[in-house]
Protein backbone atom coordinates (compact mmCIF):
# COMPACT_ATOMS: atom_id res chain seq x y z
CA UNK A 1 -24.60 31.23 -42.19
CA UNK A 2 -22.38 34.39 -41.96
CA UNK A 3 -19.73 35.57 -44.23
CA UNK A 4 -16.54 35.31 -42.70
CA UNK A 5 -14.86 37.71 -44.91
CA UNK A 6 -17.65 40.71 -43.91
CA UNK A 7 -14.44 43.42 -42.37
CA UNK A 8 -17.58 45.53 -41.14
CA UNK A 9 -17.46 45.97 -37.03
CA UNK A 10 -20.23 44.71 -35.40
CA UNK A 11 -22.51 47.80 -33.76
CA UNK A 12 -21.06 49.18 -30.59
CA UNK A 13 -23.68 50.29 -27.82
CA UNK A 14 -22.08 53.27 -26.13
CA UNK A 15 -24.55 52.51 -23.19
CA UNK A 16 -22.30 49.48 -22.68
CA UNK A 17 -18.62 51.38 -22.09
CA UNK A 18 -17.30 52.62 -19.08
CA UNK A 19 -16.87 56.31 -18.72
CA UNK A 20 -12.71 55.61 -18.68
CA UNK A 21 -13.40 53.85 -22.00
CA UNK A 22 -14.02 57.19 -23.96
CA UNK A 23 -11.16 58.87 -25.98
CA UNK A 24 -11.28 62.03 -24.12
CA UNK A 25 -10.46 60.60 -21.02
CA UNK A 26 -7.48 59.09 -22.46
CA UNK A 27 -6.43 62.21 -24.02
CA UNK A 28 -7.52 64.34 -20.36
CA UNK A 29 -5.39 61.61 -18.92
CA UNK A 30 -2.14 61.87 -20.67
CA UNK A 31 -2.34 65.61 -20.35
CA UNK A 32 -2.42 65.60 -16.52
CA UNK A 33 -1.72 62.08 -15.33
CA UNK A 34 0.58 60.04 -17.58
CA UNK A 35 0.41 56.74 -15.31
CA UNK A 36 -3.69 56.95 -15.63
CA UNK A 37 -3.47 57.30 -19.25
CA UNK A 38 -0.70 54.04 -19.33
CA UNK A 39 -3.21 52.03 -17.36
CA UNK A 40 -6.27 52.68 -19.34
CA UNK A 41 -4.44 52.21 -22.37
CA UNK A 42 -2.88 48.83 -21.88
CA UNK A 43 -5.79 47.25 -20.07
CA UNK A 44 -8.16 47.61 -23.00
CA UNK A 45 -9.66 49.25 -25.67
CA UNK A 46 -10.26 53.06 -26.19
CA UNK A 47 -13.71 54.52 -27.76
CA UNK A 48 -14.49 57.12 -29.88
CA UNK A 49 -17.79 58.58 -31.24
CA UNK A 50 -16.58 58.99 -34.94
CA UNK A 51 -19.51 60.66 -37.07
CA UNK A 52 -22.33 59.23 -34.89
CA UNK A 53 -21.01 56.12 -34.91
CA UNK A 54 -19.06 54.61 -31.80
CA UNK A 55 -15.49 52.52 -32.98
CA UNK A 56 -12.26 51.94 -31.79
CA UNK A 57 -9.89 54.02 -31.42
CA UNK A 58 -6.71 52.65 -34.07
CA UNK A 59 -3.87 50.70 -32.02
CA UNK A 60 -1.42 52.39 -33.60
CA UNK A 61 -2.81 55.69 -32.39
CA UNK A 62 -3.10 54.49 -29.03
CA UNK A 63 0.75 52.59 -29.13
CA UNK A 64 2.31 56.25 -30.81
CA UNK A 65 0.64 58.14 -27.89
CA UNK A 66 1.75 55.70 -25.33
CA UNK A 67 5.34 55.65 -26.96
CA UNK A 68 5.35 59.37 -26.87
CA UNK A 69 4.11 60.05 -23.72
CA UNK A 70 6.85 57.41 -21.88
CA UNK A 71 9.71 59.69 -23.81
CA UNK A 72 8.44 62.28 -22.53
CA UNK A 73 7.84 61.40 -19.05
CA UNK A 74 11.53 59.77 -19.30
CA UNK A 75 13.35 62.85 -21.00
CA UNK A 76 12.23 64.94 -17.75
CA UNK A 77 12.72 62.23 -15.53
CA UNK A 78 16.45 61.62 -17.01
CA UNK A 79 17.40 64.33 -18.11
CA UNK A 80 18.46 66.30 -15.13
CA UNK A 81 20.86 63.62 -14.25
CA UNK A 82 22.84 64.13 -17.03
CA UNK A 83 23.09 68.06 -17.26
């Protein structure tokens, strides 16, 4: 019988993630192509290889970058309607 208190993450294979799974996609992504980056984030989860070990990447790192990005993309959408 397992402990249903154990917090430790089961082992992630990174055999088993797509290539638009990885962190530095996401990253690449929101450099050059915002709407990619939205896409891949909200569909799913986003992987990093953290000390030789594969985990996900925080949600709150992925919903600050999101938030970011969309003021971004909206301050240079917006703003030349209002200068």
């Amino acid at each position: 019988m397992t402990d249903s208190t154990d917090t430790k993450p089961d082992s992630i294979n990174g055999d088993q993630i797509p290539w638009y799974r990885w962190r530095w996609l996401f990253f690449t992504c929101f450099v050059l192509f915002f709407p990619a980056a939205v896409i891949i984030g909200v569909t799913g989860d986003i992987y990093c290889n953290n000390k030789g070990e594969i985990t996900k990447l925080r949600p709150l790192i992925k919903i600050v970058t999101l938030v970011v990005g969309g003021l971004l993309l909206a301050k240079n959408i917006l703003l030349p309607y209002f200068v």
